[in-house]
C-alpha atoms as a PDB file:
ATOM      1  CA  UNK A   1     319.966 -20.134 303.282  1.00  0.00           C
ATOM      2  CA  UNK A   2     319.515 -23.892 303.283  1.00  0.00           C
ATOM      3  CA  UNK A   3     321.521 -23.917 306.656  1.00  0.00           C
ATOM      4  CA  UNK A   4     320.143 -21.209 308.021  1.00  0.00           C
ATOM      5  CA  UNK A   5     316.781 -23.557 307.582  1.00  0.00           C
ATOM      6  CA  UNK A   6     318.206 -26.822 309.036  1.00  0.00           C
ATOM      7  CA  UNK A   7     320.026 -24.705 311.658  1.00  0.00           C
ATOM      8  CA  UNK A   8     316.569 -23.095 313.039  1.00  0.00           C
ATOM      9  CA  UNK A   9     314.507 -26.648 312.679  1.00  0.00           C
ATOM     10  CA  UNK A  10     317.095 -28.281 314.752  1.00  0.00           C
ATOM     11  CA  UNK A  11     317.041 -25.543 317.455  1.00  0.00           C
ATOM     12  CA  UNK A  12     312.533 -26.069 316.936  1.00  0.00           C
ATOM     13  CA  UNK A  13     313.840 -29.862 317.628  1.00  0.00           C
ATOM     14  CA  UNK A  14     315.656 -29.524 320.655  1.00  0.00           C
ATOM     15  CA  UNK A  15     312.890 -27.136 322.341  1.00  0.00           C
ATOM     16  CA  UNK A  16     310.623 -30.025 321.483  1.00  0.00           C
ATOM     17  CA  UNK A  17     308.950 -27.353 318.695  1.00  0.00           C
ATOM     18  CA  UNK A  18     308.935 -30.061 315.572  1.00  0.00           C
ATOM     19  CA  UNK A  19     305.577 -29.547 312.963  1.00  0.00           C
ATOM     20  CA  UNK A  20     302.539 -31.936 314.886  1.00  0.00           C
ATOM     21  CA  UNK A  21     299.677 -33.040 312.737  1.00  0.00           C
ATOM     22  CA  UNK A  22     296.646 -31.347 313.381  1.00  0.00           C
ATOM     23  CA  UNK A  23     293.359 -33.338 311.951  1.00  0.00           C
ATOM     24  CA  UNK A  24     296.089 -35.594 309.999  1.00  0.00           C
ATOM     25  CA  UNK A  25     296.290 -33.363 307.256  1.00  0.00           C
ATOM     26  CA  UNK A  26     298.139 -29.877 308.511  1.00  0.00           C
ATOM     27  CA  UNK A  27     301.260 -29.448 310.078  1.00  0.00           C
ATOM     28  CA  UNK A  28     301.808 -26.625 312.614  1.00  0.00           C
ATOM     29  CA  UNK A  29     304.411 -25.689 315.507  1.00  0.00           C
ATOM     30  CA  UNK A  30     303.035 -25.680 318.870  1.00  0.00           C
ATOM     31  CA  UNK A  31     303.997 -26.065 322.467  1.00  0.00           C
ATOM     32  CA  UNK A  32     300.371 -27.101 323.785  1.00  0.00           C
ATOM     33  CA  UNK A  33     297.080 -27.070 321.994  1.00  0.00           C
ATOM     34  CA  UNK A  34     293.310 -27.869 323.404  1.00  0.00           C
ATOM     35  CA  UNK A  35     290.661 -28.449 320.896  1.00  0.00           C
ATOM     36  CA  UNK A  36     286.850 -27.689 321.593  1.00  0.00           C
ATOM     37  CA  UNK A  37     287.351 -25.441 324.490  1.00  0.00           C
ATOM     38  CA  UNK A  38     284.015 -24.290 326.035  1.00  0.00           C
ATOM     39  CA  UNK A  39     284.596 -20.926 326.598  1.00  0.00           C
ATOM     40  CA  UNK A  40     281.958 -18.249 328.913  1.00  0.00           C
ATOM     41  CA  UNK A  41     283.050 -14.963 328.720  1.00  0.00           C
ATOM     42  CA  UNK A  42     280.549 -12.499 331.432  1.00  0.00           C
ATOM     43  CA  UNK A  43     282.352  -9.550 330.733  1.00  0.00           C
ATOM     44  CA  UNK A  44     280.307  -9.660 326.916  1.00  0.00           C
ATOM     45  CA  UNK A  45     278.132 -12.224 328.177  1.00  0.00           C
ATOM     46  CA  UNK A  46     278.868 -14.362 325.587  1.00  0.00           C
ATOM     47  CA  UNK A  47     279.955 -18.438 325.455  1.00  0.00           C
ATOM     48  CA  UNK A  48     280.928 -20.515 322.687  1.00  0.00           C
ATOM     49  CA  UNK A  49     283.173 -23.544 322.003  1.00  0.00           C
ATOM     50  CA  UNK A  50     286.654 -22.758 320.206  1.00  0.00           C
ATOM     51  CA  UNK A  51     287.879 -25.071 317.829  1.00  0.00           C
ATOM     52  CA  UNK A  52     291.302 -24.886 318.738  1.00  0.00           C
ATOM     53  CA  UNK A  53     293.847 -22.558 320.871  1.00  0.00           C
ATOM     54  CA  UNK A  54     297.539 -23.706 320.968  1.00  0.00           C
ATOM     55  CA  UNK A  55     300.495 -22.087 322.308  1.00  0.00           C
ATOM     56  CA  UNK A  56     304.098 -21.297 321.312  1.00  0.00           C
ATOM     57  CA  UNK A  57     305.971 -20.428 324.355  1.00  0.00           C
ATOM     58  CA  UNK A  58     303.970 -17.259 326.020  1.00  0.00           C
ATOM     59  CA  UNK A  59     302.241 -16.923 322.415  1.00  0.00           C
ATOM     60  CA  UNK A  60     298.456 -18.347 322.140  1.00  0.00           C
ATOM     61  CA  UNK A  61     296.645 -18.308 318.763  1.00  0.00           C
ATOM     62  CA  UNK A  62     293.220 -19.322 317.746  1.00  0.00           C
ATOM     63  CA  UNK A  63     292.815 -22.038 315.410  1.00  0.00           C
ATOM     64  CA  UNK A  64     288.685 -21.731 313.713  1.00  0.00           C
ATOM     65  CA  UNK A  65     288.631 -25.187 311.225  1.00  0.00           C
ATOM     66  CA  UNK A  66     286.047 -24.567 308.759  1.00  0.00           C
ATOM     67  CA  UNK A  67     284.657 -27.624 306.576  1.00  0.00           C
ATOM     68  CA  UNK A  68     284.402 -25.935 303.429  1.00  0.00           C
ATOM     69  CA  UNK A  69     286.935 -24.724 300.502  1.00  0.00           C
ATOM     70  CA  UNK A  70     288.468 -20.925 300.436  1.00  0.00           C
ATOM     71  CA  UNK A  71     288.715 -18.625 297.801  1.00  0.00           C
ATOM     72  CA  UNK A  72     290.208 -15.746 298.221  1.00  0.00           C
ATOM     73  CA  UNK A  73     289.783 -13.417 301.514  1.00  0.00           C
ATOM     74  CA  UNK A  74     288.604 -14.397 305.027  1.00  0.00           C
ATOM     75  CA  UNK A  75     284.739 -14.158 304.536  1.00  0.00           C
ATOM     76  CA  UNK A  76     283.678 -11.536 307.397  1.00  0.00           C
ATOM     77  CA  UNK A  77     281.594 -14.037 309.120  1.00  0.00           C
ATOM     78  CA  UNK A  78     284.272 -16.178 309.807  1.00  0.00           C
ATOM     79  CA  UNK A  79     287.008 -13.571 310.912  1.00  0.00           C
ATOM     80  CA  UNK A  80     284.193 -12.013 313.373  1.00  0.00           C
ATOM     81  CA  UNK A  81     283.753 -15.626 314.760  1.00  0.00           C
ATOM     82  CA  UNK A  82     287.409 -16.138 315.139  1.00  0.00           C
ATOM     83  CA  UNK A  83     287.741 -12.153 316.485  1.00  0.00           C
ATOM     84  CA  UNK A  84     284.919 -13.130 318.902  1.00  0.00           C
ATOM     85  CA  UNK A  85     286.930 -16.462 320.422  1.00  0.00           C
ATOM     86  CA  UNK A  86     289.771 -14.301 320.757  1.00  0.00           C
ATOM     87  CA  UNK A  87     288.604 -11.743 322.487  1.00  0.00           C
ATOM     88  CA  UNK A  88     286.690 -14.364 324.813  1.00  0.00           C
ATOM     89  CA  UNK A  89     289.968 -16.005 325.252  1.00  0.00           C
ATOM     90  CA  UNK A  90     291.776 -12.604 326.590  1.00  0.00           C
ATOM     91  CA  UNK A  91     289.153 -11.866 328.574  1.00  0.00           C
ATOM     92  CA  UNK A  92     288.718 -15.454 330.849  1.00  0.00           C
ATOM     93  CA  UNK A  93     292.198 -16.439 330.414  1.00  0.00           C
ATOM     94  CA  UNK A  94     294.230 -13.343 330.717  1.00  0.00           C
ATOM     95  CA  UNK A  95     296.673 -14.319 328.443  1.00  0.00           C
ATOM     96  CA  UNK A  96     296.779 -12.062 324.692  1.00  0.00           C
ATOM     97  CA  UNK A  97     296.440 -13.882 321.445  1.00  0.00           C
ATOM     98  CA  UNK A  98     298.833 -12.649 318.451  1.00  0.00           C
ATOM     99  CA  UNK A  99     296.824 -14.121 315.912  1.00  0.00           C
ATOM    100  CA  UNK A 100     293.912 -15.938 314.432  1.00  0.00           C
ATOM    101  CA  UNK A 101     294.486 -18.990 312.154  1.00  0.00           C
ATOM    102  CA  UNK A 102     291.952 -20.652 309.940  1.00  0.00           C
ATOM    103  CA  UNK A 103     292.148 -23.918 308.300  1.00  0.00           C
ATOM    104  CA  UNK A 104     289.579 -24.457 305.468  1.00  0.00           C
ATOM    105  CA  UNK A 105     289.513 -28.529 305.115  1.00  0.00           C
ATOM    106  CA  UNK A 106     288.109 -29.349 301.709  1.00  0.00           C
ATOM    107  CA  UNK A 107     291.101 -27.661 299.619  1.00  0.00           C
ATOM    108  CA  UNK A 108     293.558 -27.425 302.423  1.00  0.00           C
ATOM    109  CA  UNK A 109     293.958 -23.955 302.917  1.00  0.00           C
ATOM    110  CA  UNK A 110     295.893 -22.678 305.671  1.00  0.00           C
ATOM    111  CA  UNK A 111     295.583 -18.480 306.433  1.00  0.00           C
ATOM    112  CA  UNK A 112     295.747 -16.185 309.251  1.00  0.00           C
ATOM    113  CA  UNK A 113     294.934 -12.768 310.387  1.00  0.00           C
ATOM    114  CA  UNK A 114     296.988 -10.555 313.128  1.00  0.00           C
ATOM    115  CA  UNK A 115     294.708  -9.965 316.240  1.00  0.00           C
ATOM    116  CA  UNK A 116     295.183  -6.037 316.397  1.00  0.00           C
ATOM    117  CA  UNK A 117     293.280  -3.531 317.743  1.00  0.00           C
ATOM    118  CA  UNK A 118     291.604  -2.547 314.015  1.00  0.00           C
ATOM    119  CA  UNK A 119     290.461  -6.249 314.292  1.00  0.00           C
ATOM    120  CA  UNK A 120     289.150  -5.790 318.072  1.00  0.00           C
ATOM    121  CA  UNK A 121     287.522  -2.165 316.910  1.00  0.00           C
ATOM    122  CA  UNK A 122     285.728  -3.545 314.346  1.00  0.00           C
ATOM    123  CA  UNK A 123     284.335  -6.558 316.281  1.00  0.00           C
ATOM    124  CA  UNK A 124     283.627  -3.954 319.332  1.00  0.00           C
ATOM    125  CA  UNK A 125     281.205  -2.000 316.685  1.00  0.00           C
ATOM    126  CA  UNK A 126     279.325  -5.007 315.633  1.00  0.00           C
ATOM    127  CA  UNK A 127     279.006  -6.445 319.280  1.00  0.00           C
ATOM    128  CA  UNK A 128     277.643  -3.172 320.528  1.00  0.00           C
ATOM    129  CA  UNK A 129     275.371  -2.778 317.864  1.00  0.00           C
ATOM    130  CA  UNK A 130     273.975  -6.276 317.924  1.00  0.00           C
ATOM    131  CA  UNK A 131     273.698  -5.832 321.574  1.00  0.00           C
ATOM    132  CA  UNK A 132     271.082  -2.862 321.161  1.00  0.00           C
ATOM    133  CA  UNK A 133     269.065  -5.292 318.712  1.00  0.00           C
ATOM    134  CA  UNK A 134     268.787  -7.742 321.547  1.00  0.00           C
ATOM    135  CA  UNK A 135     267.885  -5.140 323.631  1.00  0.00           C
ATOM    136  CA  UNK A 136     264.911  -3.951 321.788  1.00  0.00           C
ATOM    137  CA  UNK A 137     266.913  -0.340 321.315  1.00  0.00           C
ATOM    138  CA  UNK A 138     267.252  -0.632 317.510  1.00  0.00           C
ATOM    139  CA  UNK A 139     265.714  -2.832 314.978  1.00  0.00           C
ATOM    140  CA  UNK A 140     267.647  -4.940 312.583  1.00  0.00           C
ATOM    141  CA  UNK A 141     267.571  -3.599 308.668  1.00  0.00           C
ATOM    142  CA  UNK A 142     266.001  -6.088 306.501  1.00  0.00           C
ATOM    143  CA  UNK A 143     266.568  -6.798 302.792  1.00  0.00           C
ATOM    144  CA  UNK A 144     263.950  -8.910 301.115  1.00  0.00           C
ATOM    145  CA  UNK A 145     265.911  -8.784 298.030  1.00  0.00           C
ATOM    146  CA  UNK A 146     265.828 -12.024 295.810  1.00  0.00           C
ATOM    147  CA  UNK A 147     269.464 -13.025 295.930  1.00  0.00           C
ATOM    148  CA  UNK A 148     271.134 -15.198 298.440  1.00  0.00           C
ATOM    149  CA  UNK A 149     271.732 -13.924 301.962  1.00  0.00           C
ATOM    150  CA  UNK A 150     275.247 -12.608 302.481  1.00  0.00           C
ATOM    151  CA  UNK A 151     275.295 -13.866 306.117  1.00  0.00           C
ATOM    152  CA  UNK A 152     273.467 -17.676 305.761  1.00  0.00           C
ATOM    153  CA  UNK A 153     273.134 -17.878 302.308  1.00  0.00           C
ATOM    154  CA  UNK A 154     269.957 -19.738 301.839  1.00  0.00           C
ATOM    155  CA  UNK A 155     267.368 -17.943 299.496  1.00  0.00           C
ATOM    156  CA  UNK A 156     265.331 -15.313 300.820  1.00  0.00           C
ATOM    157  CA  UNK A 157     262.518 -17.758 300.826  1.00  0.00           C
ATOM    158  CA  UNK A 158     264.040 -19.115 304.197  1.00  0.00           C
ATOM    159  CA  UNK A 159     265.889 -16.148 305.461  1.00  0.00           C
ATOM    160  CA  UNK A 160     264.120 -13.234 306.027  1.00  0.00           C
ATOM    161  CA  UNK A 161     267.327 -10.436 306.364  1.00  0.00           C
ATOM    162  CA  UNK A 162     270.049 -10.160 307.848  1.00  0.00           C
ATOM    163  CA  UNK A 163     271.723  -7.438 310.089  1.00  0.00           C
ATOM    164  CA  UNK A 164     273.978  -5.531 308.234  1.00  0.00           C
END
Protein backbone atom coordinates (compact mmCIF):
# COMPACT_ATOMS: atom_id res chain seq x y z
CA UNK A 1 0.00 0.00 0.00
CA UNK A 2 2.80 2.32 1.05
CA UNK A 3 4.28 1.81 -2.54
CA UNK A 4 1.42 1.92 -4.24
CA UNK A 5 1.36 5.67 -2.52
CA UNK A 6 4.97 6.71 -3.35
CA UNK A 7 4.53 4.99 -6.75
CA UNK A 8 1.37 7.33 -7.74
CA UNK A 9 3.04 10.70 -6.06
CA UNK A 10 6.05 10.16 -8.14
CA UNK A 11 4.04 9.63 -11.38
CA UNK A 12 1.84 13.31 -9.82
CA UNK A 13 5.74 14.48 -9.77
CA UNK A 14 6.79 13.82 -13.10
CA UNK A 15 3.41 15.30 -14.72
CA UNK A 16 4.38 18.33 -12.70
CA UNK A 17 0.99 17.38 -10.40
CA UNK A 18 2.89 17.81 -6.75
CA UNK A 19 0.30 19.38 -3.72
CA UNK A 20 0.68 23.64 -4.29
CA UNK A 21 -0.26 25.80 -1.38
CA UNK A 22 -3.32 27.52 -1.79
CA UNK A 23 -3.72 30.71 0.76
CA UNK A 24 -0.50 29.11 2.61
CA UNK A 25 -2.46 26.91 4.58
CA UNK A 26 -4.11 24.03 2.12
CA UNK A 27 -2.53 21.83 -0.12
CA UNK A 28 -4.27 20.72 -3.35
CA UNK A 29 -3.27 19.09 -6.87
CA UNK A 30 -3.75 21.24 -9.76
CA UNK A 31 -2.55 21.82 -13.25
CA UNK A 32 -3.67 25.65 -13.47
CA UNK A 33 -5.75 27.67 -11.10
CA UNK A 34 -7.13 31.52 -11.44
CA UNK A 35 -8.41 33.13 -8.37
CA UNK A 36 -11.15 35.97 -8.43
CA UNK A 37 -12.42 35.31 -11.84
CA UNK A 38 -15.13 37.84 -12.90
CA UNK A 39 -17.48 35.81 -14.41
CA UNK A 40 -20.96 37.23 -16.73
CA UNK A 41 -23.02 34.59 -17.62
CA UNK A 42 -26.21 36.14 -20.28
CA UNK A 43 -27.64 32.95 -20.76
CA UNK A 44 -29.08 33.42 -16.70
CA UNK A 45 -28.12 36.88 -16.78
CA UNK A 46 -26.20 36.59 -13.94
CA UNK A 47 -22.28 37.82 -13.00
CA UNK A 48 -20.29 37.26 -10.06
CA UNK A 49 -16.60 36.84 -9.11
CA UNK A 50 -15.41 33.11 -8.34
CA UNK A 51 -13.04 32.59 -5.76
CA UNK A 52 -11.14 30.07 -7.38
CA UNK A 53 -11.38 27.52 -10.52
CA UNK A 54 -8.32 25.23 -11.09
CA UNK A 55 -7.81 22.47 -13.39
CA UNK A 56 -6.48 18.88 -13.40
CA UNK A 57 -5.83 17.91 -16.89
CA UNK A 58 -9.40 18.37 -18.85
CA UNK A 59 -11.00 18.42 -15.18
CA UNK A 60 -12.04 22.07 -13.76
CA UNK A 61 -13.43 22.42 -10.20
CA UNK A 62 -14.66 25.34 -8.27
CA UNK A 63 -12.90 26.33 -5.28
CA UNK A 64 -15.68 28.91 -2.90
CA UNK A 65 -13.13 29.97 0.35
CA UNK A 66 -15.35 30.91 3.05
CA UNK A 67 -13.87 32.91 6.19
CA UNK A 68 -15.68 31.23 8.78
CA UNK A 69 -15.49 27.67 10.70
CA UNK A 70 -17.70 24.45 9.47
CA UNK A 71 -19.68 22.22 11.32
CA UNK A 72 -21.12 19.67 9.87
CA UNK A 73 -22.95 19.83 6.26
CA UNK A 74 -22.51 22.39 3.44
CA UNK A 75 -24.96 25.17 4.65
CA UNK A 76 -27.44 25.54 1.50
CA UNK A 77 -26.44 29.05 0.95
CA UNK A 78 -23.10 28.26 0.29
CA UNK A 79 -23.54 25.08 -1.99
CA UNK A 80 -26.20 27.28 -4.12
CA UNK A 81 -23.38 29.95 -4.42
CA UNK A 82 -20.83 27.45 -5.41
CA UNK A 83 -23.76 25.53 -7.77
CA UNK A 84 -24.36 29.04 -9.21
CA UNK A 85 -20.35 29.67 -10.21
CA UNK A 86 -20.45 26.40 -11.67
CA UNK A 87 -23.04 26.53 -13.72
CA UNK A 88 -21.78 30.16 -14.84
CA UNK A 89 -18.53 28.56 -15.52
CA UNK A 90 -20.13 25.77 -18.03
CA UNK A 91 -22.05 28.09 -19.55
CA UNK A 92 -19.17 31.03 -20.68
CA UNK A 93 -16.41 28.65 -20.75
CA UNK A 94 -17.74 25.52 -22.25
CA UNK A 95 -15.75 23.38 -20.37
CA UNK A 96 -17.88 20.93 -17.43
CA UNK A 97 -16.89 21.12 -13.83
CA UNK A 98 -16.80 17.63 -11.82
CA UNK A 99 -17.00 19.18 -8.62
CA UNK A 100 -17.33 21.97 -6.15
CA UNK A 101 -14.73 22.39 -3.34
CA UNK A 102 -15.04 24.56 -0.30
CA UNK A 103 -12.42 25.59 2.05
CA UNK A 104 -13.72 27.01 5.39
CA UNK A 105 -10.48 29.08 6.78
CA UNK A 106 -10.94 29.54 10.50
CA UNK A 107 -10.79 25.62 11.42
CA UNK A 108 -9.31 24.44 8.20
CA UNK A 109 -11.85 22.47 6.76
CA UNK A 110 -11.52 21.14 3.43
CA UNK A 111 -15.05 19.44 1.70
CA UNK A 112 -16.56 19.00 -1.58
CA UNK A 113 -19.70 18.22 -3.36
CA UNK A 114 -20.06 16.31 -6.94
CA UNK A 115 -21.56 18.79 -9.55
CA UNK A 116 -24.47 16.42 -10.80
CA UNK A 117 -27.47 17.04 -12.32
CA UNK A 118 -29.59 16.67 -8.70
CA UNK A 119 -27.20 19.60 -7.78
CA UNK A 120 -27.98 21.59 -11.19
CA UNK A 121 -31.97 20.62 -10.68
CA UNK A 122 -32.12 21.95 -7.53
CA UNK A 123 -30.28 25.24 -8.29
CA UNK A 124 -32.52 25.41 -11.69
CA UNK A 125 -35.75 25.47 -9.19
CA UNK A 126 -34.48 28.19 -7.03
CA UNK A 127 -33.15 30.35 -10.04
CA UNK A 128 -36.48 30.12 -11.77
CA UNK A 129 -38.36 30.86 -8.88
CA UNK A 130 -36.30 33.82 -7.75
CA UNK A 131 -36.49 34.96 -11.25
CA UNK A 132 -40.44 35.35 -11.07
CA UNK A 133 -39.85 37.44 -7.72
CA UNK A 134 -37.75 39.84 -9.71
CA UNK A 135 -40.19 39.85 -12.16
CA UNK A 136 -43.04 41.00 -10.10
CA UNK A 137 -44.87 37.38 -10.99
CA UNK A 138 -44.79 36.06 -7.40
CA UNK A 139 -44.12 37.62 -4.12
CA UNK A 140 -41.52 36.44 -1.73
CA UNK A 141 -43.02 34.56 1.64
CA UNK A 142 -42.10 36.41 4.65
CA UNK A 143 -41.55 35.16 8.21
CA UNK A 144 -41.49 37.80 10.88
CA UNK A 145 -40.75 35.21 13.35
CA UNK A 146 -38.37 36.26 16.29
CA UNK A 147 -35.46 33.94 15.68
CA UNK A 148 -32.50 34.55 13.52
CA UNK A 149 -32.86 34.53 9.74
CA UNK A 150 -31.87 31.22 8.18
CA UNK A 151 -30.47 32.99 5.06
CA UNK A 152 -28.46 36.32 6.75
CA UNK A 153 -28.81 35.59 10.13
CA UNK A 154 -29.16 38.93 11.71
CA UNK A 155 -32.33 39.30 14.01
CA UNK A 156 -35.51 39.96 12.51
CA UNK A 157 -35.14 43.46 13.72
CA UNK A 158 -32.84 44.04 10.57
CA UNK A 159 -34.08 41.42 8.23
CA UNK A 160 -37.41 41.48 7.32
CA UNK A 161 -37.82 37.59 5.61
CA UNK A 162 -36.34 35.76 3.57
CA UNK A 163 -37.38 33.72 0.41
CA UNK A 164 -37.81 30.35 1.20
Amino acid sequence: MMREGKERYEVYRVKGLDWKTVLGRRKIRYDEILFSVNLYSERYNLSGVVDAIYRIGNIYRVLEIKNTSLYGDIPLDHLLQGVTYAVMVEDVWGVKIDRIDFYYIENDVYTSKPFNRYLKALWMRRYKRLIKVLYGLESPRVSRERAKCISCFYFKRFCLGYLE
